[in-house]
C-alpha atoms as a PDB file:
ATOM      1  CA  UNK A   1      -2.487  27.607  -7.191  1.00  0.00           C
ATOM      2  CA  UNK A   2      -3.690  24.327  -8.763  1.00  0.00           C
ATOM      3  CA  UNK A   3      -0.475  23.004  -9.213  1.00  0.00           C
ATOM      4  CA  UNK A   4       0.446  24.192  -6.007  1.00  0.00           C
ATOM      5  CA  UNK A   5      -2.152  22.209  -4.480  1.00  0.00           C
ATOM      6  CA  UNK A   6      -1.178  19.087  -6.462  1.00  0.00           C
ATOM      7  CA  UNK A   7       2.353  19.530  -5.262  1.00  0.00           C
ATOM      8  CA  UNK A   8       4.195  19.459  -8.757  1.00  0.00           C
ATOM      9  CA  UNK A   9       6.068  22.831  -9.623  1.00  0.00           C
ATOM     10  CA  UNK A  10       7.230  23.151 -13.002  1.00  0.00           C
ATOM     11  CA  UNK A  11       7.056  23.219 -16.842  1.00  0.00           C
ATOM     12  CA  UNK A  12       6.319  20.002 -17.931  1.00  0.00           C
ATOM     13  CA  UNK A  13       5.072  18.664 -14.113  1.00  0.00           C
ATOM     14  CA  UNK A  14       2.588  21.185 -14.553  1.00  0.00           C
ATOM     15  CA  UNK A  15       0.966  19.752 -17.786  1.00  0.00           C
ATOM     16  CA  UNK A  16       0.758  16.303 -16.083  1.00  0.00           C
ATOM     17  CA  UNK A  17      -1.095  17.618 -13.228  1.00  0.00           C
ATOM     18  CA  UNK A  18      -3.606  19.372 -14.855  1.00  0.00           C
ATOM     19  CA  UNK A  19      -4.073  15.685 -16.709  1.00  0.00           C
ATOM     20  CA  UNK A  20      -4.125  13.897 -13.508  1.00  0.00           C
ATOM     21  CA  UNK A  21      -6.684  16.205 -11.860  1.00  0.00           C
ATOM     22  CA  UNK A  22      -8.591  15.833 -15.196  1.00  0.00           C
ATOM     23  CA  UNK A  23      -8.343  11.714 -14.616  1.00  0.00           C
ATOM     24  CA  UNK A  24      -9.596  12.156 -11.200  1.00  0.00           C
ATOM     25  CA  UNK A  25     -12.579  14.246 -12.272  1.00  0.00           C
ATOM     26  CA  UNK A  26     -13.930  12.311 -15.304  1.00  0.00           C
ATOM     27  CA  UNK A  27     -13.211   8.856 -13.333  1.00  0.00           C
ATOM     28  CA  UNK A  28     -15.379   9.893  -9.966  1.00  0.00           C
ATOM     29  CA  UNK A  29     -17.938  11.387 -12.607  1.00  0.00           C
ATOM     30  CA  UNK A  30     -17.697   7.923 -14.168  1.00  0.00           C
ATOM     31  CA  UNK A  31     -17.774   5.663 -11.187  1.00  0.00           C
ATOM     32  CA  UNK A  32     -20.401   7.478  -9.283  1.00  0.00           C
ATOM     33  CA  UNK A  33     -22.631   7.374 -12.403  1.00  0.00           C
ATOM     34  CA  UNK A  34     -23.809   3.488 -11.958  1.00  0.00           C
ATOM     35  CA  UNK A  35     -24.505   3.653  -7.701  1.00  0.00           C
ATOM     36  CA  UNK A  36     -26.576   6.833  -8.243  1.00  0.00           C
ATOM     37  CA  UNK A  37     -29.604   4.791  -8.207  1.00  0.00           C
ATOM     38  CA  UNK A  38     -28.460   2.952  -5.034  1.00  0.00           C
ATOM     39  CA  UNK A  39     -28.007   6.218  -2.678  1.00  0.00           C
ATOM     40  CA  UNK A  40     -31.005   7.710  -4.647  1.00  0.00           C
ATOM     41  CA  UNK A  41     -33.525   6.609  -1.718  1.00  0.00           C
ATOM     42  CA  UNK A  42     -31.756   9.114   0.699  1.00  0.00           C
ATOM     43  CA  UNK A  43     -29.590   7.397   3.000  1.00  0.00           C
ATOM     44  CA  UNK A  44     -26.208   9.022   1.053  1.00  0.00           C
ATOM     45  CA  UNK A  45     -26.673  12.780   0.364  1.00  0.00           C
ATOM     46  CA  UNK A  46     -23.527  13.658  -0.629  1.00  0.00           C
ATOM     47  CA  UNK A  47     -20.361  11.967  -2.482  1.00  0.00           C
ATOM     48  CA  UNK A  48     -17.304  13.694  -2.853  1.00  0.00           C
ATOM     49  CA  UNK A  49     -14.034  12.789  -4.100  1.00  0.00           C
ATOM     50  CA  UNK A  50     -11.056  14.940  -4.582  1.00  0.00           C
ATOM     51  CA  UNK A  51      -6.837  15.883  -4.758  1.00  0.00           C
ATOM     52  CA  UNK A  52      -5.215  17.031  -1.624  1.00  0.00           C
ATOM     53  CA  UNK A  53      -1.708  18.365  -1.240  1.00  0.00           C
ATOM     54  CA  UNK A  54       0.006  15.957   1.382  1.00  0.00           C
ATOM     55  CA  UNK A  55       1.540  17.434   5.058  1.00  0.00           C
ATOM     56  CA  UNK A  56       1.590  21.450   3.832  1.00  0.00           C
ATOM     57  CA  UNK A  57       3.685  23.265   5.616  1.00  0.00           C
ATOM     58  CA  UNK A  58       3.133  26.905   6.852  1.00  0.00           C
ATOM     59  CA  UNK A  59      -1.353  26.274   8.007  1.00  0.00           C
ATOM     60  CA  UNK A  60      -2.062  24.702  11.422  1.00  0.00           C
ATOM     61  CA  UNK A  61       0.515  21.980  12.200  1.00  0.00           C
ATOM     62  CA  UNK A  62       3.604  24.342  10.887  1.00  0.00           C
ATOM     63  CA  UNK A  63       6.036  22.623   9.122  1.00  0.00           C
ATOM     64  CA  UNK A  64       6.216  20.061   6.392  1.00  0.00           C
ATOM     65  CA  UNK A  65       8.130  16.898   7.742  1.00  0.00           C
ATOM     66  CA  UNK A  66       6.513  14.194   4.917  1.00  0.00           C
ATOM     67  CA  UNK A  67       7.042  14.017   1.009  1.00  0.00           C
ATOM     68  CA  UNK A  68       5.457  16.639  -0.978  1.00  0.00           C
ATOM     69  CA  UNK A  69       2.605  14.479  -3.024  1.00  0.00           C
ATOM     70  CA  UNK A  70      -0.842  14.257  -3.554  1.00  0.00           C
ATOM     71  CA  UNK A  71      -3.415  12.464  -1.738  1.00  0.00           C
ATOM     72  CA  UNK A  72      -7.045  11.184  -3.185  1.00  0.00           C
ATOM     73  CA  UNK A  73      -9.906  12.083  -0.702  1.00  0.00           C
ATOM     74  CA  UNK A  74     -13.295  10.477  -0.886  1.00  0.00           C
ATOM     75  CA  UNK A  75     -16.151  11.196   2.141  1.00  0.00           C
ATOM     76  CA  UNK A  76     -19.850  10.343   1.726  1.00  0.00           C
ATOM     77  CA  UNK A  77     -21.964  12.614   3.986  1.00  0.00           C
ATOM     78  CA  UNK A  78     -24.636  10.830   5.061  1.00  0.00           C
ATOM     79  CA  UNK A  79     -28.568  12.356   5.054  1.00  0.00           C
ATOM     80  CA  UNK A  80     -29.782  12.438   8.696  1.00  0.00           C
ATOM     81  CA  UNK A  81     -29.294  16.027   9.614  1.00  0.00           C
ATOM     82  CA  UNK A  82     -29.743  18.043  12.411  1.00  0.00           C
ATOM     83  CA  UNK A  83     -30.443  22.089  11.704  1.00  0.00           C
ATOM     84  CA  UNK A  84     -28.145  24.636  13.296  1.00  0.00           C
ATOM     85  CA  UNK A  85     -26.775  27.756  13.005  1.00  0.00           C
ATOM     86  CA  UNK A  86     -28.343  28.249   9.357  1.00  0.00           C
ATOM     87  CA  UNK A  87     -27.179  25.209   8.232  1.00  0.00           C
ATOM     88  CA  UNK A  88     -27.505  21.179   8.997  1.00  0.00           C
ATOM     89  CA  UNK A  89     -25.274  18.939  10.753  1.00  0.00           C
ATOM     90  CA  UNK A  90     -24.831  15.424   9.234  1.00  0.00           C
ATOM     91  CA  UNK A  91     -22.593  12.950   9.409  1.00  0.00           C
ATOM     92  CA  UNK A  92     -19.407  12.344   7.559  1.00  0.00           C
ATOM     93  CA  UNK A  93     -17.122   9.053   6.597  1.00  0.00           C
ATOM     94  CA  UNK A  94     -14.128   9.680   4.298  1.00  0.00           C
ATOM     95  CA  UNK A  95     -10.714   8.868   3.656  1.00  0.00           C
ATOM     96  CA  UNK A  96      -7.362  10.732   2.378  1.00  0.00           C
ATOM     97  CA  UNK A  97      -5.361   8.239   0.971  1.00  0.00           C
ATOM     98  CA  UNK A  98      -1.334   8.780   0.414  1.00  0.00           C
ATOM     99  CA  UNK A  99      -0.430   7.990  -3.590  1.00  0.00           C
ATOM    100  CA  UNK A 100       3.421   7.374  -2.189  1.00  0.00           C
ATOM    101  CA  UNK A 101       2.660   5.369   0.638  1.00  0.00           C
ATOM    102  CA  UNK A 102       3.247   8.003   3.236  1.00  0.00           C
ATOM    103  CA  UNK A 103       0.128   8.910   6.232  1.00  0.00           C
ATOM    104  CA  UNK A 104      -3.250   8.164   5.118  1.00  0.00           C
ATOM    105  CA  UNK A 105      -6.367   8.012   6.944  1.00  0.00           C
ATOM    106  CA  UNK A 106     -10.100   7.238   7.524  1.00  0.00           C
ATOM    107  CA  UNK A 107     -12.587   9.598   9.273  1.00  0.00           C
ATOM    108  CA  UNK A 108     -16.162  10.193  10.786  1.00  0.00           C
ATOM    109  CA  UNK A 109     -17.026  13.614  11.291  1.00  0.00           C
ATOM    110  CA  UNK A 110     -20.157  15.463  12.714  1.00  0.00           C
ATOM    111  CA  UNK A 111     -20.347  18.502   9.581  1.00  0.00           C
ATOM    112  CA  UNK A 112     -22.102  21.181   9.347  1.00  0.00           C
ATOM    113  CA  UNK A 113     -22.584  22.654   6.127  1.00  0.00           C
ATOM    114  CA  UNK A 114     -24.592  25.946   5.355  1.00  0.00           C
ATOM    115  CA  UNK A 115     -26.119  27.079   1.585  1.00  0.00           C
ATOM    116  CA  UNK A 116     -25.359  30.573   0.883  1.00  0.00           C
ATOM    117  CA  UNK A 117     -28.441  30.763  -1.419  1.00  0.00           C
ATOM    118  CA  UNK A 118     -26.264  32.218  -4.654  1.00  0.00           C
ATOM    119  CA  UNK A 119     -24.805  28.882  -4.803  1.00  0.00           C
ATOM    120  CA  UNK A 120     -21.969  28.956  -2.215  1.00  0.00           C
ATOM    121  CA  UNK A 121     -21.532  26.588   0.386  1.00  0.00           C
ATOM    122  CA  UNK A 122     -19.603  26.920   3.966  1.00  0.00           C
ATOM    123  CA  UNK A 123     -18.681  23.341   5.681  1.00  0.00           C
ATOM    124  CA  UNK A 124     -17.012  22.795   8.762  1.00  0.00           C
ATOM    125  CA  UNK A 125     -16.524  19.519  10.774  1.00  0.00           C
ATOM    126  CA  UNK A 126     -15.201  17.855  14.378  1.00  0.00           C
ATOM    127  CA  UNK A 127     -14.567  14.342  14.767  1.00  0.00           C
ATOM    128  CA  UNK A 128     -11.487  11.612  14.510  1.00  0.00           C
ATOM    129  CA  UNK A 129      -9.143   9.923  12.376  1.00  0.00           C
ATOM    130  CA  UNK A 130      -7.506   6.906  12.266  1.00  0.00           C
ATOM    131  CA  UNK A 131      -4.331   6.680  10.693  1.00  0.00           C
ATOM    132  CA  UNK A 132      -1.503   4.421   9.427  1.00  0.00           C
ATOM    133  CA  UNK A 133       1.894   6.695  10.169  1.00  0.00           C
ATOM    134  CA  UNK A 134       4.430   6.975  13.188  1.00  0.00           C
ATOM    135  CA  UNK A 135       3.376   7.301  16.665  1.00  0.00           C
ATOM    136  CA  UNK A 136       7.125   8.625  17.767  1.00  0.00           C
ATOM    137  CA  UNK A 137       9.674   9.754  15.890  1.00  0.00           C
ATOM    138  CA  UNK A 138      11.483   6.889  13.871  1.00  0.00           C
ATOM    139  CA  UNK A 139      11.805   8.233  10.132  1.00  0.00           C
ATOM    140  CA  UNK A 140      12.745  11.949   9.908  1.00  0.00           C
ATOM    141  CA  UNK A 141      10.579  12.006   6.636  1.00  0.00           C
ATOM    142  CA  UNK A 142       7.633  11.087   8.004  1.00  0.00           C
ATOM    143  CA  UNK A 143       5.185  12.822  11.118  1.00  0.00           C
ATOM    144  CA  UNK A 144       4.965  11.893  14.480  1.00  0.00           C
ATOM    145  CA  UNK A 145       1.942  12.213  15.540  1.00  0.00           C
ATOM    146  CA  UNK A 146       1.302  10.613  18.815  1.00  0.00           C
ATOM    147  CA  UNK A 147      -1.663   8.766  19.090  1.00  0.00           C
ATOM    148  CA  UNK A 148      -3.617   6.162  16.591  1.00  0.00           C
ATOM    149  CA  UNK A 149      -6.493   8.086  16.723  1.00  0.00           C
ATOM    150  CA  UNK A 150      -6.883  11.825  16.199  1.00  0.00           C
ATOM    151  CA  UNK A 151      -8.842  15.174  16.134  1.00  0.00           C
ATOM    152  CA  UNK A 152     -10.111  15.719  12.437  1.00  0.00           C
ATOM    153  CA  UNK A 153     -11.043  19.197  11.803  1.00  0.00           C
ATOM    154  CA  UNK A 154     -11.965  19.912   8.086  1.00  0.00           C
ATOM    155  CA  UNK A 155     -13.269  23.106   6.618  1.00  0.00           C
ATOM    156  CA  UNK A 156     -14.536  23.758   3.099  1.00  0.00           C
ATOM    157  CA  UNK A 157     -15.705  26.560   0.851  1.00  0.00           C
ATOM    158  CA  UNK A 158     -17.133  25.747  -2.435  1.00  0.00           C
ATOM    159  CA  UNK A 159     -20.025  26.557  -5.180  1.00  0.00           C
ATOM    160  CA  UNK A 160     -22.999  24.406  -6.667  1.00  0.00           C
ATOM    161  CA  UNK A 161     -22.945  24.035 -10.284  1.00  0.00           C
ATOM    162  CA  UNK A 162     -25.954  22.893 -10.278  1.00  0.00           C
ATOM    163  CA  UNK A 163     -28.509  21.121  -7.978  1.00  0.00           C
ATOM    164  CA  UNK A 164     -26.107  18.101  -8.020  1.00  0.00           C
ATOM    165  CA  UNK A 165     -22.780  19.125  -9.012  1.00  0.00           C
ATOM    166  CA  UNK A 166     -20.321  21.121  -6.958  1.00  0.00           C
ATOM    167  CA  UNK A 167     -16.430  22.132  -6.962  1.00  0.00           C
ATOM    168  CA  UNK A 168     -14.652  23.256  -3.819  1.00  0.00           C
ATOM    169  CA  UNK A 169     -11.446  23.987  -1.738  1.00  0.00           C
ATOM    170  CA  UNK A 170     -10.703  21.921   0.888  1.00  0.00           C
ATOM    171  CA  UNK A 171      -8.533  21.664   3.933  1.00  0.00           C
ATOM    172  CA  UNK A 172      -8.374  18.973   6.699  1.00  0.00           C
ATOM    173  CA  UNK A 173      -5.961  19.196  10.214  1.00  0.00           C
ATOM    174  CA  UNK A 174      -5.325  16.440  11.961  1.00  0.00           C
ATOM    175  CA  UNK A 175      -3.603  16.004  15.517  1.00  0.00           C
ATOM    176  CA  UNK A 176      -3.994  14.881  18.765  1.00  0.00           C
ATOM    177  CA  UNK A 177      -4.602  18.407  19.895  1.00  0.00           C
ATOM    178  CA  UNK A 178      -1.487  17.844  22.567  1.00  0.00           C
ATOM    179  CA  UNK A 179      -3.411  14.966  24.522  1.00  0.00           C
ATOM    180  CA  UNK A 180       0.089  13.114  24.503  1.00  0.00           C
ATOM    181  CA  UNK A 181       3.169  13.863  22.844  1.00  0.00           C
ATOM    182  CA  UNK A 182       4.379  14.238  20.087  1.00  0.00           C
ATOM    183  CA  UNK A 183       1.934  16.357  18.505  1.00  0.00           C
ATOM    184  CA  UNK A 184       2.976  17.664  14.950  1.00  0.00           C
ATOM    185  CA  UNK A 185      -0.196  17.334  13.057  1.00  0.00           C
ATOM    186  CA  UNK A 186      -0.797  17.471   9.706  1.00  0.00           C
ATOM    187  CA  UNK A 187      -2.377  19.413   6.972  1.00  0.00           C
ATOM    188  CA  UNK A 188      -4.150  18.962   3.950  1.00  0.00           C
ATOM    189  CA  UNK A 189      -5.300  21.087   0.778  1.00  0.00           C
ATOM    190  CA  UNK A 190      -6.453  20.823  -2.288  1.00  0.00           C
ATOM    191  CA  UNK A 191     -10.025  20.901  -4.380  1.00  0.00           C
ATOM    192  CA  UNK A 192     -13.122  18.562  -4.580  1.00  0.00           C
ATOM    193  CA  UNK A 193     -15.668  17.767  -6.829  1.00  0.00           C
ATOM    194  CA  UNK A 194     -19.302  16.733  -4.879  1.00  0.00           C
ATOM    195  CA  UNK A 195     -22.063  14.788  -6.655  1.00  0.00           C
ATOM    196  CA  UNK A 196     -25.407  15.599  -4.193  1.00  0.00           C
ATOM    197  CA  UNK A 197     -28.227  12.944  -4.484  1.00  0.00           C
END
């Protein structure tokens, strides 16, 4: 599944991603170490940084049109928080940035997240993306999706390590949710490490 999710398929491919998902991990470890102190006083709660597979086919949006690669997430979620349902709402800024130049994108969601108690978490969000690919369809390898600015829907599952570490699985959809057309979407997937303050 892991190489799956960091869209490389075979023998020797598959060695290099597990290294490249090890880079990722030990640098965000690495470069969140020195700004700890800086979010310590409660405006950042969460930072989370992470590898997504790029446009999957077959989930929400359907079919792959873009090139199979990964993308390199990163979201703060921010500490004012609302309780509901069980769990809090806060808000969420992030990115999923494109390692081959294809769609990338910036977000602000409104998440809610609930704590199982046995270490499992349950996140869900609403809010909109802006992006950087087609509008209409120009390059057959690439997503047209409509509008500048779209719906971004994310849901994760994951599990504390600790009181501040956590791994999860991620997956984000964005569209314009057929306000205009096109509307092909696109999907996201892969696994994220969280640092909580």
């Amino acid at each position: 599944m892991l190489n799956y999710i960091l869209g490389f398929r075979g023998g020797k491919s598959k060695r290099m991603s597990l290294r490249v998902l090890i880079v990722v991990l030990v640098w965000a470890v690495v470069l969140v170490d020195p700004v700890l102190p800086a979010f310590a006083d409660g405006f950042v709660q969460e930072l989370k940084i992470g590898v997504l597979d790029h446009d999957v086919p077959n989930l929400w949006s359907g079919f792959r049109a873009e090139p199979d690669s990964a993308d390199i997430n990163i979201e703060a979620i921010f500490s004012p928080s609302v309780a509901f349902l069980g769990g809090t709402i806060s808000p969420a800024l992030g990115g999923s940035i494109s390692t081959i130049g294809a769609t990338s994108d910036v977000y602000l969601d409104a998440r809610w997240q609930m704590e199982m108690g046995c270490g499992i978490f349950l996140g869900l969000g609403l809010g909109g993306a802006v992006h950087n690919g087609q509008l209409q369809l120009e390059d057959w390898d690439r997503k047209a999706l409509g509008s500048r600015v779209l719906f971004h829907i994310p849901l994760e599952i994951g599990y504390r390590l600790d009181e501040h570490n956590s791994l999860s699985a991620y997956f984000e959809h964005m569209s314009n949710a057929y306000t205009v057309s096109p509307n092909e979407g696109l999907d996201r997937l892969g696994i994220r490490y969280g640092y909580r303050f």
